[in-house]
C-alpha atoms as a PDB file:
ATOM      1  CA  UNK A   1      69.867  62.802 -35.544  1.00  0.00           C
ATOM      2  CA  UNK A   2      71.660  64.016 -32.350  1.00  0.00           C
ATOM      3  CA  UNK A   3      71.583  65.122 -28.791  1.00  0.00           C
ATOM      4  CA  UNK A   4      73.773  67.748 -27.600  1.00  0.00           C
ATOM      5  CA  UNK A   5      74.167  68.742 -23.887  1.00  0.00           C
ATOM      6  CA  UNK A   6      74.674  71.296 -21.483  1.00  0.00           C
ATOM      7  CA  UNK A   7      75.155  70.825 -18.261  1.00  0.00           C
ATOM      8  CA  UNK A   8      76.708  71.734 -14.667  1.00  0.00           C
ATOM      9  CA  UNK A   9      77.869  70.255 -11.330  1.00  0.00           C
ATOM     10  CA  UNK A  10      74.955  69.981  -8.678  1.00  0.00           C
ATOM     11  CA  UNK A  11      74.808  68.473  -5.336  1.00  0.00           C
ATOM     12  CA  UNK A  12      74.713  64.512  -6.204  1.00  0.00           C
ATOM     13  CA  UNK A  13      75.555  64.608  -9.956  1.00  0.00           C
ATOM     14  CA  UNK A  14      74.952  67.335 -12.608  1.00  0.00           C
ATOM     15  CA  UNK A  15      71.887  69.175 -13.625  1.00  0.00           C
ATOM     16  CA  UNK A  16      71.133  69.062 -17.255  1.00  0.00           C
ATOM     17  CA  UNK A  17      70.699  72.836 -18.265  1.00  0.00           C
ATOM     18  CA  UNK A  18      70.139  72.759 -21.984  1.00  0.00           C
ATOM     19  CA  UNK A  19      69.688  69.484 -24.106  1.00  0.00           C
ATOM     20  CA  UNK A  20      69.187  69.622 -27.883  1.00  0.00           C
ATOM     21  CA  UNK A  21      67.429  67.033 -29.790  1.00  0.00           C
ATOM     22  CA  UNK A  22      66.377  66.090 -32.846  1.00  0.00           C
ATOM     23  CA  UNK A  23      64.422  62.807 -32.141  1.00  0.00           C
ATOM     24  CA  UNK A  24      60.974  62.194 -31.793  1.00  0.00           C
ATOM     25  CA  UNK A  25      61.393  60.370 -28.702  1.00  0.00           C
ATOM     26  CA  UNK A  26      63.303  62.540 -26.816  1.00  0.00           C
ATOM     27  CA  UNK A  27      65.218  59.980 -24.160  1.00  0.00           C
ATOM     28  CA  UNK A  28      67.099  62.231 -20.852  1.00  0.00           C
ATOM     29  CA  UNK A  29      70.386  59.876 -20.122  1.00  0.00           C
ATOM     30  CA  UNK A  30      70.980  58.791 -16.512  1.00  0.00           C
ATOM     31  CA  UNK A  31      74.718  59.825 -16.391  1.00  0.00           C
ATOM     32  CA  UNK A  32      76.792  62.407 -18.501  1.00  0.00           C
ATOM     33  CA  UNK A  33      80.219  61.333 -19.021  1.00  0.00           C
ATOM     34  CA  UNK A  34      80.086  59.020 -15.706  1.00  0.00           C
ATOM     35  CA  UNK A  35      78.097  61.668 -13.750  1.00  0.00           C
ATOM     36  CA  UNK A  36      74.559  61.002 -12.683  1.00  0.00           C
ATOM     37  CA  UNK A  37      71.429  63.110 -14.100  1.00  0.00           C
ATOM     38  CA  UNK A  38      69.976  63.978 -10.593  1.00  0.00           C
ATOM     39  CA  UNK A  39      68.252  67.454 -12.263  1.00  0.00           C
ATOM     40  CA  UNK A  40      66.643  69.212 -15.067  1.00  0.00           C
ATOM     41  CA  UNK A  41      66.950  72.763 -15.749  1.00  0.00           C
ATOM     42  CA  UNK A  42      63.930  75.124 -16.879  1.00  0.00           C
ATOM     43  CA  UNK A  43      63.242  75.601 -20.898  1.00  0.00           C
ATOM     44  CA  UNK A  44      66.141  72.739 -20.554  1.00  0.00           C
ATOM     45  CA  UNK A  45      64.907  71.562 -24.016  1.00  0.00           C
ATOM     46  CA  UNK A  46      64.789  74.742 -25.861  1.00  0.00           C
ATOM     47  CA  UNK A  47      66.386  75.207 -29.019  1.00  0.00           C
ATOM     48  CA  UNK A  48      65.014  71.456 -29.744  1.00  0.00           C
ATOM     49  CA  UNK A  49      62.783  71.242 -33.152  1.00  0.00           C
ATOM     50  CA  UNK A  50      59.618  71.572 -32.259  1.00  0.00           C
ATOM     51  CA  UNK A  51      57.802  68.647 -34.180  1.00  0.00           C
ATOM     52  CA  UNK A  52      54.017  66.392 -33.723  1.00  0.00           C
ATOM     53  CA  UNK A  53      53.903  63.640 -31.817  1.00  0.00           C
ATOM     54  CA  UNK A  54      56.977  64.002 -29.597  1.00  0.00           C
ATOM     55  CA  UNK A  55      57.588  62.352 -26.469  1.00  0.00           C
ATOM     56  CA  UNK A  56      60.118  62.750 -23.912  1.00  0.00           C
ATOM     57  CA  UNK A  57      60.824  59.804 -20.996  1.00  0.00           C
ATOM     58  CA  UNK A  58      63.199  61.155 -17.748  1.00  0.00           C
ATOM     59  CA  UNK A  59      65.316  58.654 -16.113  1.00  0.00           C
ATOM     60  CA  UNK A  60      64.280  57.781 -12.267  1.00  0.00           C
ATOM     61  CA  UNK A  61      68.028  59.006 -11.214  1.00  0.00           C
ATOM     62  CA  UNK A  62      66.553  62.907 -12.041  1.00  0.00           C
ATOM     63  CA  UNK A  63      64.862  64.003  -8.858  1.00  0.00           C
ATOM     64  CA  UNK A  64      64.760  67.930  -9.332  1.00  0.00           C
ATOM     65  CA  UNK A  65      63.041  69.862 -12.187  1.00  0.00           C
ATOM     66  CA  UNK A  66      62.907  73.707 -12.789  1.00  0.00           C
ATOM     67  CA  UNK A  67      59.304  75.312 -12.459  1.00  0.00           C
ATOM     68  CA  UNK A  68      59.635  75.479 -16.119  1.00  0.00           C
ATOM     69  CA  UNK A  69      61.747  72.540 -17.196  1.00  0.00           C
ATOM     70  CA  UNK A  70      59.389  71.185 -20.121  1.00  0.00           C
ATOM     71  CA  UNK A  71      58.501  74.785 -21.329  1.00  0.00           C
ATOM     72  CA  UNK A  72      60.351  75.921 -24.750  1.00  0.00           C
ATOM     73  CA  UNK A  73      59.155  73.058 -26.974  1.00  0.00           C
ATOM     74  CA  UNK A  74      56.154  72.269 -28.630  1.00  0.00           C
ATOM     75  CA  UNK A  75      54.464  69.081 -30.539  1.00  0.00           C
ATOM     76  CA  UNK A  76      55.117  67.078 -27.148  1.00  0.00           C
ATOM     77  CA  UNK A  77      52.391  64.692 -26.305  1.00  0.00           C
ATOM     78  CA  UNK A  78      53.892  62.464 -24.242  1.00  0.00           C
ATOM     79  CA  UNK A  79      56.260  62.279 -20.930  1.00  0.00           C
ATOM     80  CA  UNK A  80      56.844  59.179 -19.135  1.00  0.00           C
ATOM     81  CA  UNK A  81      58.722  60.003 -15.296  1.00  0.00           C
ATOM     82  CA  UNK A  82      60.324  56.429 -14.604  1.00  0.00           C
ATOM     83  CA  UNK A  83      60.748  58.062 -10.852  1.00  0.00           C
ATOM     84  CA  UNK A  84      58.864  58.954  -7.822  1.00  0.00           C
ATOM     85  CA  UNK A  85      56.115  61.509  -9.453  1.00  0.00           C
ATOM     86  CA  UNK A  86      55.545  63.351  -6.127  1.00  0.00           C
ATOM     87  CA  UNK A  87      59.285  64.888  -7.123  1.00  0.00           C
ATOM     88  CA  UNK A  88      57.485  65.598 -10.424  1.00  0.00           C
ATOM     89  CA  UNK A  89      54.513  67.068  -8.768  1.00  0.00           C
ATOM     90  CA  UNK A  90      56.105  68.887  -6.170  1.00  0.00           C
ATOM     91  CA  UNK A  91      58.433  71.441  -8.784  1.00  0.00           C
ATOM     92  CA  UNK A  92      55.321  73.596  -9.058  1.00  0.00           C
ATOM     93  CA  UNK A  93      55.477  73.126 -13.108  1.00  0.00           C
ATOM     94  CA  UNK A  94      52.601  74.362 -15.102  1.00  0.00           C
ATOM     95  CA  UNK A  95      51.488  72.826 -17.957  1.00  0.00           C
ATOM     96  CA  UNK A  96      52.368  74.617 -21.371  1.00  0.00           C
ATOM     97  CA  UNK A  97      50.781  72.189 -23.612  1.00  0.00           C
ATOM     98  CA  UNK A  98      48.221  69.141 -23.407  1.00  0.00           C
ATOM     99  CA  UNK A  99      50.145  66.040 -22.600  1.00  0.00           C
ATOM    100  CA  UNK A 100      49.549  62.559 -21.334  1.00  0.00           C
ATOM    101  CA  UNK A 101      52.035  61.351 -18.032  1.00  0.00           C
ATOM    102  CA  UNK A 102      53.243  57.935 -17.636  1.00  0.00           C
ATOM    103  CA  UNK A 103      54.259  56.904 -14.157  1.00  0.00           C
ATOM    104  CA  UNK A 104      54.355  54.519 -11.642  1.00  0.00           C
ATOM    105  CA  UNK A 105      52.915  54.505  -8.090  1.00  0.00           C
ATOM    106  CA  UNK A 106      52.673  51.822  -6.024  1.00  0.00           C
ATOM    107  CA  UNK A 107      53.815  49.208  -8.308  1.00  0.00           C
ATOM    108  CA  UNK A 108      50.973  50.079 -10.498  1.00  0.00           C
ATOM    109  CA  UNK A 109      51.191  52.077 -14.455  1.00  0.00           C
ATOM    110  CA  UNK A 110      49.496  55.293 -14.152  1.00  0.00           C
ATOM    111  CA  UNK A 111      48.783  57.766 -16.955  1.00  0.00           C
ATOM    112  CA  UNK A 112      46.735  60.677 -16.951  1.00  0.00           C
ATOM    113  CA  UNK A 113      46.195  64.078 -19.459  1.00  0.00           C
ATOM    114  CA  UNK A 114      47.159  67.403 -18.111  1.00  0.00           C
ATOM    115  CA  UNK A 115      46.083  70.324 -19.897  1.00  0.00           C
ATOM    116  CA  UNK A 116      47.924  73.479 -20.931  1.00  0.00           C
ATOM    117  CA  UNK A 117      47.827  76.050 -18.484  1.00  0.00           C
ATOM    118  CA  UNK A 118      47.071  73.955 -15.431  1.00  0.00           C
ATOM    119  CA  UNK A 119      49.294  72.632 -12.750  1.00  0.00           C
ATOM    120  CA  UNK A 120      51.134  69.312 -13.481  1.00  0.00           C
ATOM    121  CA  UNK A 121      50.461  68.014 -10.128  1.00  0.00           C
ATOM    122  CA  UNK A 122      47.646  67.102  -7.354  1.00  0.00           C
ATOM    123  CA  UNK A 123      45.461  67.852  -5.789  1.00  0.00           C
ATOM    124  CA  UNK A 124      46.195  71.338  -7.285  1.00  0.00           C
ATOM    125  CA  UNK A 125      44.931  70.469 -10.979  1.00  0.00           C
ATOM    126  CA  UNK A 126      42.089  69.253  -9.608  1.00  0.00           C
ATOM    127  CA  UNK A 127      41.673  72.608  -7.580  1.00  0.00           C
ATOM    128  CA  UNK A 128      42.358  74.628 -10.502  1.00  0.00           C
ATOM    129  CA  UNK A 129      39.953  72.940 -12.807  1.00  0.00           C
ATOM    130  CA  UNK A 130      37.505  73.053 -10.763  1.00  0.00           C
ATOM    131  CA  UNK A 131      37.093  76.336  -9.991  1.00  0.00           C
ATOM    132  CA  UNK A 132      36.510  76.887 -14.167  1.00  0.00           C
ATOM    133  CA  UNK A 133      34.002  75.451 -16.586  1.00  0.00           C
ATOM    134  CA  UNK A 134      35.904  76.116 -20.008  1.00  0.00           C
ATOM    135  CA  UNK A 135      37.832  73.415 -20.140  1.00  0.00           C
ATOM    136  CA  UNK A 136      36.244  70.915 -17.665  1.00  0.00           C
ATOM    137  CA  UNK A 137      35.394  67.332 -19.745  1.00  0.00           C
ATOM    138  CA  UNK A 138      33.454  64.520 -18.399  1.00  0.00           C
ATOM    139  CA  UNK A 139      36.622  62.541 -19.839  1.00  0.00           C
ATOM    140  CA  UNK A 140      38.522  64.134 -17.204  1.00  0.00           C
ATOM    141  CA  UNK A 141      35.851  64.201 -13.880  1.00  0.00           C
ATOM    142  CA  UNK A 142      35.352  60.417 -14.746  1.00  0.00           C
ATOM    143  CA  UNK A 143      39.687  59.172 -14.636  1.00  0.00           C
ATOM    144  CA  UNK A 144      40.070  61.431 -11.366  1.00  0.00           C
ATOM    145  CA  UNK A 145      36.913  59.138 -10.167  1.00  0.00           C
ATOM    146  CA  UNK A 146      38.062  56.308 -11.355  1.00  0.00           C
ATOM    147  CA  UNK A 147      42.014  56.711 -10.581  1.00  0.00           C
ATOM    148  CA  UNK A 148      41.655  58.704  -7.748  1.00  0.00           C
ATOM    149  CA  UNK A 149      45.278  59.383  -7.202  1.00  0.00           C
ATOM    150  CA  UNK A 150      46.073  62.479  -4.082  1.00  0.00           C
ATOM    151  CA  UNK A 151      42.114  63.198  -4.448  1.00  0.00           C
ATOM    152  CA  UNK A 152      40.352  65.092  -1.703  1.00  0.00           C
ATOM    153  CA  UNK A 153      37.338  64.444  -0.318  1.00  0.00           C
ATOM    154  CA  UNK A 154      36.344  68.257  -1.563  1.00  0.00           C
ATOM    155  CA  UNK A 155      37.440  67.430  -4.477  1.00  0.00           C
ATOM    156  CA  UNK A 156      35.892  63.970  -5.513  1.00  0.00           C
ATOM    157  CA  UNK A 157      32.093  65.635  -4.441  1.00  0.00           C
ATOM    158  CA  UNK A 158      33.009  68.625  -6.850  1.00  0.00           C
ATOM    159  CA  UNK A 159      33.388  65.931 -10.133  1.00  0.00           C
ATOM    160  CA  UNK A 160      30.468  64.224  -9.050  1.00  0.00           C
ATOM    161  CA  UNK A 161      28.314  67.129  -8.211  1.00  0.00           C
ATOM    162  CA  UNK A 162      29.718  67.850 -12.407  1.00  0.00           C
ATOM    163  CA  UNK A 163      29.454  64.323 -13.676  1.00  0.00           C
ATOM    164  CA  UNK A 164      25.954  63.564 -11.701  1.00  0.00           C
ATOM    165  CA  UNK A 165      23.675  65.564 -14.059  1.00  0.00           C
ATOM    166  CA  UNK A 166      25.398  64.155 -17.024  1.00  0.00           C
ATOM    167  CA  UNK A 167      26.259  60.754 -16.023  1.00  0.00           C
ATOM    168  CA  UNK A 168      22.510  59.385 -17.153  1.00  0.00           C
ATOM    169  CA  UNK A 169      22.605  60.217 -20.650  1.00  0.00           C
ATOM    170  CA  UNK A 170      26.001  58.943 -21.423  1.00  0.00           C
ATOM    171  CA  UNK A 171      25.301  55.373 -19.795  1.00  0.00           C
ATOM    172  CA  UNK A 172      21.990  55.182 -21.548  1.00  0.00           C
ATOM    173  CA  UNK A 173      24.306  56.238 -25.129  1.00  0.00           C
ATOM    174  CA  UNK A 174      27.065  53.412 -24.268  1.00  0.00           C
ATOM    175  CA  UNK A 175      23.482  50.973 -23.971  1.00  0.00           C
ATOM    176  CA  UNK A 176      22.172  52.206 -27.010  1.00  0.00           C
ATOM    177  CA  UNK A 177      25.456  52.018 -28.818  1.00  0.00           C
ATOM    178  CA  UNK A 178      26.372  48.279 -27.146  1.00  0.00           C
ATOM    179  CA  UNK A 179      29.752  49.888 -25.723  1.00  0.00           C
ATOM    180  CA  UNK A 180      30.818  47.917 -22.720  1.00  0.00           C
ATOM    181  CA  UNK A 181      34.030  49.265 -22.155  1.00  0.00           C
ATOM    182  CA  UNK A 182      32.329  52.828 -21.850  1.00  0.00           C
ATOM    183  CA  UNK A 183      29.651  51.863 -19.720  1.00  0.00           C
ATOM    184  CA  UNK A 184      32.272  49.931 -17.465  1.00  0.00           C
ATOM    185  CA  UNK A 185      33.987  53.386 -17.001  1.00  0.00           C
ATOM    186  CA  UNK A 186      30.923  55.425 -16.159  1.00  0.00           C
ATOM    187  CA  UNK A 187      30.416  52.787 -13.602  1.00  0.00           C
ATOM    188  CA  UNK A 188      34.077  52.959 -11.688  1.00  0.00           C
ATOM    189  CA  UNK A 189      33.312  56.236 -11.111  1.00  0.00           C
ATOM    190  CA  UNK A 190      30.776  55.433  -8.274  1.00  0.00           C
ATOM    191  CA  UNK A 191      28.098  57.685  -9.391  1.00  0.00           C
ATOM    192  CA  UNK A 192      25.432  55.496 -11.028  1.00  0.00           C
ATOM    193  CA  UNK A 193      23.269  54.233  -8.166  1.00  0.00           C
ATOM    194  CA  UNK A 194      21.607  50.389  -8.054  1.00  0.00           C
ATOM    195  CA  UNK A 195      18.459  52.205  -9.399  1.00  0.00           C
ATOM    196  CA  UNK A 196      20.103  54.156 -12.090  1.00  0.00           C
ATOM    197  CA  UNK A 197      21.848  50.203 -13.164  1.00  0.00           C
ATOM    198  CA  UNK A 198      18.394  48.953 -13.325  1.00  0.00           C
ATOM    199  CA  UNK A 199      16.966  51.205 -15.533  1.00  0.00           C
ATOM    200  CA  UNK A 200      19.825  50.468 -17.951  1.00  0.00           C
ATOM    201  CA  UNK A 201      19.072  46.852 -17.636  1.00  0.00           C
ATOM    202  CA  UNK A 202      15.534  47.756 -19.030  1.00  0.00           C
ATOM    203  CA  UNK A 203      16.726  49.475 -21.759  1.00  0.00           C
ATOM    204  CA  UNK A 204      19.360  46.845 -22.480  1.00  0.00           C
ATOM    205  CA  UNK A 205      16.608  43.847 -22.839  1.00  0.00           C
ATOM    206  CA  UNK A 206      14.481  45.788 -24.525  1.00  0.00           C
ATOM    207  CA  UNK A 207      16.854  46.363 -27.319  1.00  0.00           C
ATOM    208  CA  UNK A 208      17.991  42.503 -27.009  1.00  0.00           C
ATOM    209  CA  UNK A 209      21.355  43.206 -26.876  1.00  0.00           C
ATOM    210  CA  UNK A 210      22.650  39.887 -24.742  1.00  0.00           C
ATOM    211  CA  UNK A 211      25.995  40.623 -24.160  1.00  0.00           C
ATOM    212  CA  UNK A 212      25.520  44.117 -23.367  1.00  0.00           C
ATOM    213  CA  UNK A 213      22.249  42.699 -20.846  1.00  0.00           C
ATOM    214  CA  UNK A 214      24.886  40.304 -19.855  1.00  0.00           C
ATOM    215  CA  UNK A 215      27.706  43.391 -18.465  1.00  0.00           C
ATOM    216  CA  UNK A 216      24.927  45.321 -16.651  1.00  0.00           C
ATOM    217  CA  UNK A 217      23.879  42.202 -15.146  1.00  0.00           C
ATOM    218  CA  UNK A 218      27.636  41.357 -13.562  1.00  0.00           C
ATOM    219  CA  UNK A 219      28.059  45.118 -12.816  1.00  0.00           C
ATOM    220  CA  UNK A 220      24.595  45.247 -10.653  1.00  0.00           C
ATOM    221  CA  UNK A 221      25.894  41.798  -9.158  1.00  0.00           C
ATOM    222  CA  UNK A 222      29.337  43.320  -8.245  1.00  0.00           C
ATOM    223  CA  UNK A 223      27.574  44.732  -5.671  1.00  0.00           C
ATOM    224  CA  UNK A 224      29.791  48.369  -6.312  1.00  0.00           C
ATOM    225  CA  UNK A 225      26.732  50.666  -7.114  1.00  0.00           C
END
């Protein structure tokens, strides 16, 4: 297994124009012989193997990226940005395949899924998936309500207006199927209303499912509906 570079002087360091790799975890180095990795080229991974399950993690030192800088390889699944992701989000890169990005804001570990052929940035993924229906999930209206990172006021009310007439029938499933953990997410979202709560509180001690009587209970208490 090997990585093989190609690369050119930039303003601050170099600028990594074509890197070749055969690992599964594809890792971008900080410096090149003593030179800092400030930017990455487009299609900069091309001519790597394409293989499942790959992921790729970019140093915090790279502040620049190419419109098209993770384009040219496939079986990726994974990219983790170790610097500040509005650099990330501001190159204008599209996505070319589903992935999930790791980052930090604020302090605080942030992942979320983009999906091929939509913008790797917000608010304009949430613009762009919006304004479609074939590839809008509930998955996806429910983390941009729950991790609301650069959302608009426009665009919360668009996955809520989405997520309102479907919201119901999924809390009433986690109930029925005594999953907390799902009915704790349909909750951050904001959407389910004191009444709504209620009603699954009926439905909960009807079945005689304590614990599950016991989380609807604290999340009516938290006083968040």
């Amino acid at each position: 297994m090997a990585n093989k570079f190609e690369w050119s002087a930039v303003a601050g360091g170099v600028i990594i124009t074509k890197m070749v790799s055969t690992y599964r975890d594809i890792v971008v180095p900080d410096s090149i012989d003593g030179r800092i990795v400030v930017e990455l080229g487009d299609r900069f991974l091309m001519g790597s193997p394409n293989s499942d399950n790959r992921s790729i993690t970019v140093p915090s030192t790279v502040g620049r990226f190419g419109k098209d800088a993770f384009s040219g390889i496939m079986g990726v699944n994974a990219i983790e940005y170790k610097g500040d992701v509005g650099n990330l989000f501001s190159a204008g890169m599209t996505a070319e395949y589903d992935f999930t990005l790791r980052y930090t804001m604020d302090g605080t570990e942030k992942t979320f899924g983009f999906i091929s052929g939509f913008p790797i940035s917000f608010p304009e993924f949430d613009a762009a998936i919006l304004s479609t229906t074939f590839r809008m999930t509930p998955e996806v209206a429910m983390q941009r309500l729950s991790d609301p990172v650069m959302l608009t006021d426009e665009h919360r009310e668009g996955y809520a207006k989405y997520l309102r007439s479907r919201i119901i029938p999924m809390a009433e499933r986690a109930v029925a199927d005594n999953d907390p953990d799902s009915l704790r997410e349909l909750f951050s979202t904001g959407i389910l209303a004191e009444d709504d709560m209620r009603e699954l509180l009926k439905r909960s001690v009807r079945s005689g499912r304590t614990a599950m009587t016991s989380v609807v209970m604290s999340l009516i208490k938290s006083g968040k509906t």
